[in-house]
Each structure stands twice: as structure tokens, then as C-alpha cells.
N, C-alpha and C. Protein backbone atom coordinates (compact mmCIF):
# COMPACT_ATOMS: atom_id res chain seq x y z
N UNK A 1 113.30 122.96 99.03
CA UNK A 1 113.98 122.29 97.95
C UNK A 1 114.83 121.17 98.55
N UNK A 2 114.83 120.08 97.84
CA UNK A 2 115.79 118.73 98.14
C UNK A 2 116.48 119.43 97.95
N UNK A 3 118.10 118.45 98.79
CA UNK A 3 119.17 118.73 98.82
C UNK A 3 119.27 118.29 96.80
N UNK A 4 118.57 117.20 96.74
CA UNK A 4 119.25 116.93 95.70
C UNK A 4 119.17 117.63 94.48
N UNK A 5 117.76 118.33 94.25
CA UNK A 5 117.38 119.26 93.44
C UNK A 5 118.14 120.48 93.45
N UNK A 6 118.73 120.95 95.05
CA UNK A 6 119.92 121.71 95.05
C UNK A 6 120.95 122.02 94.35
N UNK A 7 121.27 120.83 94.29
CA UNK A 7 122.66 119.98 93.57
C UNK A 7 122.68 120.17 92.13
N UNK A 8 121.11 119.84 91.60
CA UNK A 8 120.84 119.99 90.08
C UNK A 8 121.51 121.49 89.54
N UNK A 9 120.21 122.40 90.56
CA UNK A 9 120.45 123.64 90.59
C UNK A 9 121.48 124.20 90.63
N UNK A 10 122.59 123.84 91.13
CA UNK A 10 123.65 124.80 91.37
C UNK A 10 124.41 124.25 89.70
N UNK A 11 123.71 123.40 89.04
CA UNK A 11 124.82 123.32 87.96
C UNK A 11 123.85 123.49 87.12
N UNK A 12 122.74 123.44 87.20
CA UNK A 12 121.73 124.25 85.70
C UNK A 12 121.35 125.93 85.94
N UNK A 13 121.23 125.81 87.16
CA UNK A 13 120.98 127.43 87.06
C UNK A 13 119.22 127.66 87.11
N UNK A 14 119.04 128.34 86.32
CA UNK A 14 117.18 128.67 86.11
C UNK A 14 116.99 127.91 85.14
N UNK A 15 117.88 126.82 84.10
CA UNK A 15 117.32 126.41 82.67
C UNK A 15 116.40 125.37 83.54
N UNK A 16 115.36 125.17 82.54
CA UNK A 16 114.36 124.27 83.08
C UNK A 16 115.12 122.77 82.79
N UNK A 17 114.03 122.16 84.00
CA UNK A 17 114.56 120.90 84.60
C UNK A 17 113.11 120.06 84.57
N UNK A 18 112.47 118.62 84.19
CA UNK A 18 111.54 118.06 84.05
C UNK A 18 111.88 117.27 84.87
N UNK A 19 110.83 117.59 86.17
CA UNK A 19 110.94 116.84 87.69
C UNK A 19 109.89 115.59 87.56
N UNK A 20 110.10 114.76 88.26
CA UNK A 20 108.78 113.64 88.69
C UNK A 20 108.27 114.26 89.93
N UNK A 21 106.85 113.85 89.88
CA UNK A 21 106.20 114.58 91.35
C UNK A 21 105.01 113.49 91.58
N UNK A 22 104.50 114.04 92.42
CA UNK A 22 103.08 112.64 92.93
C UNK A 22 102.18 113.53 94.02
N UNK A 23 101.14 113.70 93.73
CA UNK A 23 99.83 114.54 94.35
C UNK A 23 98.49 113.18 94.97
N UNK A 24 98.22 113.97 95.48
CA UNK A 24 97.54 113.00 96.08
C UNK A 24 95.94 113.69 96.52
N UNK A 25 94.93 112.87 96.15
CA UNK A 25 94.21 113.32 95.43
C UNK A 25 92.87 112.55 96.58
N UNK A 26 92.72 113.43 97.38
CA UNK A 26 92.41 112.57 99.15
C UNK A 26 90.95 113.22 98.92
N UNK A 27 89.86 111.95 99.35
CA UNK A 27 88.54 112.49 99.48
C UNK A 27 87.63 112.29 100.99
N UNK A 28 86.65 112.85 101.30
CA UNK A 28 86.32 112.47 102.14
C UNK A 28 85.06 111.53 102.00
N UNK A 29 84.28 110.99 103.17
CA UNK A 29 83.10 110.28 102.95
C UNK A 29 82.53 110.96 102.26
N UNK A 30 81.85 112.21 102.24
CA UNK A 30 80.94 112.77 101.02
C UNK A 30 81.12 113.28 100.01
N UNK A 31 82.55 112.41 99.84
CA UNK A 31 83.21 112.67 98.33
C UNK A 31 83.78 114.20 97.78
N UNK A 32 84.04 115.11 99.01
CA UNK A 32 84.60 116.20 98.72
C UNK A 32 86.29 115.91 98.64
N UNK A 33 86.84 116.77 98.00
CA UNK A 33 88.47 116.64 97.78
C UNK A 33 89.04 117.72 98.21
N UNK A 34 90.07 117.40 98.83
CA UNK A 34 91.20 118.17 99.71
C UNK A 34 91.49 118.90 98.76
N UNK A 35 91.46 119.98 98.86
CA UNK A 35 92.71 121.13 98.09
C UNK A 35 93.61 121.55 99.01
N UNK A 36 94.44 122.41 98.83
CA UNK A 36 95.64 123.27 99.23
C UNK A 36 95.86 124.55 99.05
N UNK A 37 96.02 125.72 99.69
CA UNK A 37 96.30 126.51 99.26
C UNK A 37 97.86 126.78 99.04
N UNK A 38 98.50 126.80 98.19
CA UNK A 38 100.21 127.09 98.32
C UNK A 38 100.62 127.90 98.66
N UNK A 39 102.23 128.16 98.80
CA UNK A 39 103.33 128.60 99.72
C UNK A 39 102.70 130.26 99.23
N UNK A 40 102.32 130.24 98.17
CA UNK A 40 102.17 131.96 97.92
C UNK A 40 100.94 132.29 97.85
N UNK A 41 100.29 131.54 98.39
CA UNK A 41 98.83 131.87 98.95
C UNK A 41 97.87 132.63 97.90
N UNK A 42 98.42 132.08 96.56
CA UNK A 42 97.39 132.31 95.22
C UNK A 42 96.86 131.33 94.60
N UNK A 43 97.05 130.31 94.49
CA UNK A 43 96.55 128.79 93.92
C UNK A 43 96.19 127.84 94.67
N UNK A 44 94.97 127.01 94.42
CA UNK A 44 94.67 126.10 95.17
C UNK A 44 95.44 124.40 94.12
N UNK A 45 95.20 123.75 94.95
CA UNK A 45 95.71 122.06 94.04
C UNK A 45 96.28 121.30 95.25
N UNK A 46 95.81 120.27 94.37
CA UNK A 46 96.01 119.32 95.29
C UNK A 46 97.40 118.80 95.76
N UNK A 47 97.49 118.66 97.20
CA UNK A 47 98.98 118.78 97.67
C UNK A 47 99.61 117.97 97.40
N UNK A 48 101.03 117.59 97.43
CA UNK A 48 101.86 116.96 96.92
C UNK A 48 103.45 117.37 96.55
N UNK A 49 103.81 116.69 95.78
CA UNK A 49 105.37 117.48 95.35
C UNK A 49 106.62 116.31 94.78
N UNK A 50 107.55 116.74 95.22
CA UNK A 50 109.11 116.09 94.27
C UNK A 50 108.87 114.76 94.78
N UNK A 51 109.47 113.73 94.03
CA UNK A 51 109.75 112.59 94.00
C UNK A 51 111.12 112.55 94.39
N UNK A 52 111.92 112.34 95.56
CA UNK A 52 113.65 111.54 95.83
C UNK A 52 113.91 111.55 95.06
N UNK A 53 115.33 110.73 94.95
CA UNK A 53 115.72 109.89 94.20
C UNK A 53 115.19 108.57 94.94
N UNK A 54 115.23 107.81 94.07
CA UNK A 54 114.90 105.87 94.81
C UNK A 54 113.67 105.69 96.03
N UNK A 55 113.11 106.86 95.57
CA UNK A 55 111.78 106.32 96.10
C UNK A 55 110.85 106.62 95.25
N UNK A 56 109.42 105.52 95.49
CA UNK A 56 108.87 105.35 95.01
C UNK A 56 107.67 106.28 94.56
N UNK A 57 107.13 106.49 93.74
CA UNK A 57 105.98 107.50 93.76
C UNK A 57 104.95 107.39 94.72
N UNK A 58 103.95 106.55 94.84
CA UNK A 58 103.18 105.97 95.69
C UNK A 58 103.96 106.32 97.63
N UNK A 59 105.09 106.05 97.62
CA UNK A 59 105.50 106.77 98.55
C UNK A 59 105.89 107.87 99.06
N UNK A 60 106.21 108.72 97.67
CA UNK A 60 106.35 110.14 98.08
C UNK A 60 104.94 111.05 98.45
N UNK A 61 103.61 110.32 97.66
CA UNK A 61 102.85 110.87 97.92
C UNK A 61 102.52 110.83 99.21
N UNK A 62 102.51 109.76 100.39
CA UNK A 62 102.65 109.89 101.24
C UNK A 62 103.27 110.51 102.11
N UNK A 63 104.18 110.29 102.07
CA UNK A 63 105.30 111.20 102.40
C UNK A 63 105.26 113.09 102.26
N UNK A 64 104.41 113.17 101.39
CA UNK A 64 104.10 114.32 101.11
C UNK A 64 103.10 115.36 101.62
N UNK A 65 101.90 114.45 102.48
CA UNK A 65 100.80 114.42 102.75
C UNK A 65 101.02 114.77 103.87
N UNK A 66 102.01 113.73 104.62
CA UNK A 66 102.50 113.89 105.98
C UNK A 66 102.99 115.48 106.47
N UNK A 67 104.12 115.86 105.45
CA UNK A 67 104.80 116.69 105.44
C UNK A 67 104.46 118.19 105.24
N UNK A 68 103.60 118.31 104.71
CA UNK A 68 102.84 119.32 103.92
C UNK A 68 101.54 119.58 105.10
N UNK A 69 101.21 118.43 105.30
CA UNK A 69 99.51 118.83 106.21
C UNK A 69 99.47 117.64 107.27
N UNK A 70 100.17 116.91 107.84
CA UNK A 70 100.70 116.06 108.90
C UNK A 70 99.31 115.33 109.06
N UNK A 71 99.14 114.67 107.70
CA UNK A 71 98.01 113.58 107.61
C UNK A 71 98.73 111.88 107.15
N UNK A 72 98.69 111.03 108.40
CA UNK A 72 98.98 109.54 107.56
C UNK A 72 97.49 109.09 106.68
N UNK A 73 98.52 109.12 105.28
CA UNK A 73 97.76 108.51 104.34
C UNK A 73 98.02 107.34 103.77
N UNK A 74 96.95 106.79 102.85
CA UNK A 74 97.48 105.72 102.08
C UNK A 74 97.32 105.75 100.52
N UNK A 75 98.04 105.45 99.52
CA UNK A 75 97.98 105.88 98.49
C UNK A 75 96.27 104.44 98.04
N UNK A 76 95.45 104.84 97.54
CA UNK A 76 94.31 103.20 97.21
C UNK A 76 94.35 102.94 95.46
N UNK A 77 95.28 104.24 95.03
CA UNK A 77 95.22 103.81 93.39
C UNK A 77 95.72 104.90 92.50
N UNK A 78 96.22 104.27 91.40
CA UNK A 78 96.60 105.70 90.55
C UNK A 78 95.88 106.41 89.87
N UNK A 79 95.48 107.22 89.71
CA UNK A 79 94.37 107.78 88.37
C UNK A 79 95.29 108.11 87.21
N UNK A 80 96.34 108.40 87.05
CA UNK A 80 96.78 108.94 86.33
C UNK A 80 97.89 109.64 86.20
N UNK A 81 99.33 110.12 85.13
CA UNK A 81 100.34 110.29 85.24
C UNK A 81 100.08 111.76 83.84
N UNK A 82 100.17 112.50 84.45
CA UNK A 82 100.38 113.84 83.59
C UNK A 82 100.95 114.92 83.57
N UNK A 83 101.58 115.23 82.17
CA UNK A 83 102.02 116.64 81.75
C UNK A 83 102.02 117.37 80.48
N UNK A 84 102.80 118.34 80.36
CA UNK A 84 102.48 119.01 79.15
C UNK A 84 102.75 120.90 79.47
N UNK A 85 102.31 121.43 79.03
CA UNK A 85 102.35 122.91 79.08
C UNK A 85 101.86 123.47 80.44
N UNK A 86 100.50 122.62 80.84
CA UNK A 86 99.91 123.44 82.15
C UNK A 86 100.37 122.84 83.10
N UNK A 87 101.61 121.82 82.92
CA UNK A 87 102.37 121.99 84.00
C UNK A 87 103.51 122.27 84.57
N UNK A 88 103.61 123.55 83.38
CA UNK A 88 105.07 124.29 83.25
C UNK A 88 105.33 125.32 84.47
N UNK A 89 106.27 125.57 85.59
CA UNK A 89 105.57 127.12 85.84
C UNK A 89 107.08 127.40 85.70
N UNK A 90 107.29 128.57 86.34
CA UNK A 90 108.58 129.34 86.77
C UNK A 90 108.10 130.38 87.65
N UNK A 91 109.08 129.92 88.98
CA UNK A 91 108.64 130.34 90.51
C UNK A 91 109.52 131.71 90.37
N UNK A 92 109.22 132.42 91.68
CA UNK A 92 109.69 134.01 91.44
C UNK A 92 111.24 133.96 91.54
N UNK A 93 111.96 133.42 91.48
CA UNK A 93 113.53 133.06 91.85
C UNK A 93 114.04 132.47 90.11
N UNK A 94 113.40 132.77 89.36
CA UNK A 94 113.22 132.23 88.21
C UNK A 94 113.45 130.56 87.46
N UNK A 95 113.35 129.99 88.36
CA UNK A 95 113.54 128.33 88.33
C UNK A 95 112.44 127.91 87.28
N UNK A 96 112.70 127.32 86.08
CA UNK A 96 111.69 126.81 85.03
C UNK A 96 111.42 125.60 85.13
N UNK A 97 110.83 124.91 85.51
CA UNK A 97 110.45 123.37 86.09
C UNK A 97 109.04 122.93 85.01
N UNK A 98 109.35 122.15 84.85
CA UNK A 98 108.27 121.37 83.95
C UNK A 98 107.95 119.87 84.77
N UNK A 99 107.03 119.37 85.52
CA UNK A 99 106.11 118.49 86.21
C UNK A 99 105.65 117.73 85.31
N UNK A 100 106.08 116.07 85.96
CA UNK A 100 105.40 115.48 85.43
C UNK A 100 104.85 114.99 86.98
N UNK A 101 102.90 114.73 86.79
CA UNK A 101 102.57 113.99 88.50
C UNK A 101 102.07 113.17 88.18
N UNK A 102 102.25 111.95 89.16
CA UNK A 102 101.63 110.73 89.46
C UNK A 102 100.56 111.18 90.10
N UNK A 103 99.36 111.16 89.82
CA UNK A 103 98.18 111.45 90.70
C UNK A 103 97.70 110.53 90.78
N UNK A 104 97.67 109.88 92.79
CA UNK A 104 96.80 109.17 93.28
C UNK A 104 95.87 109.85 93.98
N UNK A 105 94.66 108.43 93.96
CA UNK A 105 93.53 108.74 94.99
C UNK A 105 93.93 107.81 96.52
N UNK A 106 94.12 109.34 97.34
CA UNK A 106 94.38 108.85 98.96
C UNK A 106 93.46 108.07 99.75
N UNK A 107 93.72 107.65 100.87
CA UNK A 107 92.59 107.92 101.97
C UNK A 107 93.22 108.33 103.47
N UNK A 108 92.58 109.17 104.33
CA UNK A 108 93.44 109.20 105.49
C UNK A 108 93.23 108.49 106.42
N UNK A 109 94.37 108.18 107.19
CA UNK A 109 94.05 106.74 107.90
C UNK A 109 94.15 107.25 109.17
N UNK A 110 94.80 108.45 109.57
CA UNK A 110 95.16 109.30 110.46
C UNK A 110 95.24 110.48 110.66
N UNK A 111 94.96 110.97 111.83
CA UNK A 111 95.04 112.77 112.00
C UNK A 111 93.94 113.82 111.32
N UNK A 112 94.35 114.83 111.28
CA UNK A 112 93.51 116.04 110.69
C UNK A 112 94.05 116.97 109.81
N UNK A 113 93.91 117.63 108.85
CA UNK A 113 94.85 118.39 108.20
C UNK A 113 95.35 119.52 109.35
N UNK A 114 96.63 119.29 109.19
CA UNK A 114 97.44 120.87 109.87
C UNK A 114 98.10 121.34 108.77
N UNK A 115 98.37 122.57 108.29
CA UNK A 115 98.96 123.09 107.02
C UNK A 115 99.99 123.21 107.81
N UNK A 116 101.34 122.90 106.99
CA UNK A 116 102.72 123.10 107.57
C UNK A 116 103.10 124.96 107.60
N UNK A 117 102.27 125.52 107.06
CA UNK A 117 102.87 126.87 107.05
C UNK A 117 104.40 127.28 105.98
N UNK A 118 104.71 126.36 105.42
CA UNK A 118 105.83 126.61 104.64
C UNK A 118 105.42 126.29 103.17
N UNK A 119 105.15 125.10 102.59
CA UNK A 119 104.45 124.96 101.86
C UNK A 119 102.85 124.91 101.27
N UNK A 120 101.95 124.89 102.50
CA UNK A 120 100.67 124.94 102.52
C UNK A 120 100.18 125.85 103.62
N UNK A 121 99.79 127.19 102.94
CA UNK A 121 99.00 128.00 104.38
C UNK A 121 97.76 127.75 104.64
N UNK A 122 96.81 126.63 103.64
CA UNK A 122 95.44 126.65 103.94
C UNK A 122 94.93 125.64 103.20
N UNK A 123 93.72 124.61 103.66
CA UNK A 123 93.76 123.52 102.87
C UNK A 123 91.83 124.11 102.93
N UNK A 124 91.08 122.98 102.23
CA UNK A 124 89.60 122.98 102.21
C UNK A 124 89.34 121.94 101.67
N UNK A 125 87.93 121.82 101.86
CA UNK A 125 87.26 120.08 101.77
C UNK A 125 86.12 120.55 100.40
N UNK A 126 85.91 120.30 99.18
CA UNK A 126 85.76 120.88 98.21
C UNK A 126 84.40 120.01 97.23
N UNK A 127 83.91 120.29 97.01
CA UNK A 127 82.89 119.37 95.95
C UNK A 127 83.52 119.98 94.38
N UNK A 128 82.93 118.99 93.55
CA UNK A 128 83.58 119.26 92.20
C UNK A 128 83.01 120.57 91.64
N UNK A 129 81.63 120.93 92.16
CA UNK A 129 81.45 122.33 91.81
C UNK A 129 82.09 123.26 92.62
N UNK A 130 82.10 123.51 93.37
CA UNK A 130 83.35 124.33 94.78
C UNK A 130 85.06 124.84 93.77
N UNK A 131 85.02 123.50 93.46
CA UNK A 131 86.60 123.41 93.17
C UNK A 131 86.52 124.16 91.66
N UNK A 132 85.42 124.39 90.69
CA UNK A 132 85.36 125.16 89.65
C UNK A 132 85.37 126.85 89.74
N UNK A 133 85.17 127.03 91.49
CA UNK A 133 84.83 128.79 91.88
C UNK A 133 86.26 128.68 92.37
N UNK A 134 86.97 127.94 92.80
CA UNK A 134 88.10 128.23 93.02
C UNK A 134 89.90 129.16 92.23
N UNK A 135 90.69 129.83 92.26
CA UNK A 135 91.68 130.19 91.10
C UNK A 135 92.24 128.88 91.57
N UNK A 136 93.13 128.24 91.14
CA UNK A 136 93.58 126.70 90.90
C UNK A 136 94.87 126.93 89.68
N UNK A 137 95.51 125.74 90.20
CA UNK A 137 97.15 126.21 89.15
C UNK A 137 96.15 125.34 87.79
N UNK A 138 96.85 125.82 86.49
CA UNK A 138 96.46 125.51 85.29
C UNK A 138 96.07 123.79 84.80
N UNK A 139 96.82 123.07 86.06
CA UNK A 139 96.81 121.61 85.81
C UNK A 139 95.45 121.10 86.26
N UNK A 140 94.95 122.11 87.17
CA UNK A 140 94.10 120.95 88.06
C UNK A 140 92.41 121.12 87.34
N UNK A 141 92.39 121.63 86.72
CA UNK A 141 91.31 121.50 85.64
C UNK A 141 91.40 120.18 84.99
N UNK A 142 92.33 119.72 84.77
CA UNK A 142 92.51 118.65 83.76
C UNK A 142 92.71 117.26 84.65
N UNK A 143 93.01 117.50 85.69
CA UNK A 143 93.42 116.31 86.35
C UNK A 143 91.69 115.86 87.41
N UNK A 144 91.69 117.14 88.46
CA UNK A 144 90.49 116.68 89.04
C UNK A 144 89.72 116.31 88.62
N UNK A 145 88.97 116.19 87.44
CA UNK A 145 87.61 115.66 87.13
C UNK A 145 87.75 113.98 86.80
N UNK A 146 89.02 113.77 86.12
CA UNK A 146 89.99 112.04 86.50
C UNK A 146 89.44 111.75 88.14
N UNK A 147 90.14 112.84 88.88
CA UNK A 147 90.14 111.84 90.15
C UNK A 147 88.46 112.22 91.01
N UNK A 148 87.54 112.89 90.59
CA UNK A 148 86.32 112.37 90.82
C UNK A 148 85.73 111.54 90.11
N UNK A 149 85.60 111.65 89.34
CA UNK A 149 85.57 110.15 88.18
C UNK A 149 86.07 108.94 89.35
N UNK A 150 87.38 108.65 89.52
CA UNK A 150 87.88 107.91 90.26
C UNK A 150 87.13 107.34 91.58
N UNK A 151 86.76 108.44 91.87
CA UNK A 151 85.87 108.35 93.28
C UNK A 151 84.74 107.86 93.38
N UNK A 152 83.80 108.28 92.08
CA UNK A 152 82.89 107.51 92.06
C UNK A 152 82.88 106.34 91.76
N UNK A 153 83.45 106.07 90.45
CA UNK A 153 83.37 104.11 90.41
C UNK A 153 84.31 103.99 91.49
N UNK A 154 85.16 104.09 92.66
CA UNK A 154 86.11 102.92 93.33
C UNK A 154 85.47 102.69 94.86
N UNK A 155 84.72 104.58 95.01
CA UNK A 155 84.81 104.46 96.41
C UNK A 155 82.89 104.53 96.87
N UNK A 156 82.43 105.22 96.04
CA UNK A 156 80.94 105.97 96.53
C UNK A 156 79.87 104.60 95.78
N UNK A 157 78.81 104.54 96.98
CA UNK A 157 78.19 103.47 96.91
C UNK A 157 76.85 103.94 97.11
């Protein structure tokens, strides 16, 4: 948790809080997409997370990428900005957070995925059928098929 989300926290408590976030939505040459496995090693989605304050989306996703799976990326475009219900959760500490994400399509310009072990214990390289056998948080039904879509008209030739 940001310090600054800290800060929120210590004066809201568990009432829900509607965060900005930015995922990043990284493919490879044969057009498979990065997933993640998360901190509680039940959901896959694509990695990512909080937005600062005064920084930019497009940069947190980076920033995020780095941090999470120690990949330099580059953000090449937005697909899309979404929320609503399936991207409500409440984590076991009872924190009610409602997400809104900037989802870009990445590319990596550097390195290999390493999962940081704190937030990501396990990542995989995924085709759009792959990613349907997968359990996956409630959002990414709605978002991935945007960012293969994406992939095909921007990147696959």
C-alpha cells in the first residue's frame, strides 16, 4: 500500500474508496498476453495497480510492470478506461475499493518476467483461448478481449 493510500486509510477506515489504477496489457510476438497470478495466488489478470498522486497513468503502468515483474516496458496505446461492479473487490483486511483502470497495450523493451513475490507469485504467456480456462478476477473477461482486439489491428501482420 502507498504511503498515500495509507493516509486515506487511516481516516476512512474499510468504507470504500474509488482508486485510479493502470494495467498493462503486454503481448508477445505470437500475440499471447501476460497474465499474473496475484498476491493470494487465486486470480489471474493482468498486472498492474494504483496510480500516485501526480503521476501519470501511462506511467504508472510502467512503473508497475517494473515493480511487480522487473520488466522495462513501454506503454504503445490505450485500449480503454473501465469500471463498474466487476471491479469492486474487498481484500481480507476488509478494505472496499472500487477500480477504475486505464488499460494499456505494453511492449517489453527489456528483461524477462521475474515475479516480485509480494504482489505477483506467478505470471504466464496466454492465448485468448488459454486465458478463458483460466479463474481470472471478474474484470478481465470484459477487458481482455478489448486488448486482443487491440493487438490485432495495431500490432499482428
Amino acid at each position: 500500500m502507498s504511503p498515500f493510500l495509507a493516509r486515506l486509510r487511516e481516516k476512512v477506515g474499510t468504507d470504500l474508496l474509488m482508486l485510479p489504477s493502470a494495467a498493462g496489457f503486454v503481448f508477445d510476438d505470437a500475440g499471447r498476453l501476460l497474465v499474473a497470478l496475484h498476491g493470494d495466488g487465486k486470480l489471474w489478470a493482468a498486472p498492474g495497480g494504483g496510480i500516485d498522486p501526480d503521476e501519470r497513468p501511462a506511467e504508472a503502468v510502467v512503473r508497475e510492470l517494473r515493480e511487480e515483474l522487473g520488466l522495462e516496458t513501454e506503454a504503445r496505446g490505450l485500449i480503454g478506461v473501465y469500471g463498474g461492479p466487476e471491479f469492486r473487490t474487498v481484500y481480507p483486511n476488509g478494505h472496499q475499493v472500487g477500480y477504475v483502470i486505464a488499460a494499456y497495450a505494453c511492449a517489453v523493451v527489456a528483461g524477462r518476467p521475474e515475479p516480485d513475490r509480494v504482489e505477483i507469485n506467478d505470471y504466464r504467456w496466454v492465448s485468448e483461448e488459454e486465458l478463458a480456462t483460466l479463474k481470472t478476477t471478474p474484470w478481465t473477461p470484459l477487458v481482455a478481449p478489448e486488448a486482443f482486439a487491440w493487438w490485432r489491428e495495431h500490432v499482428r501482420r
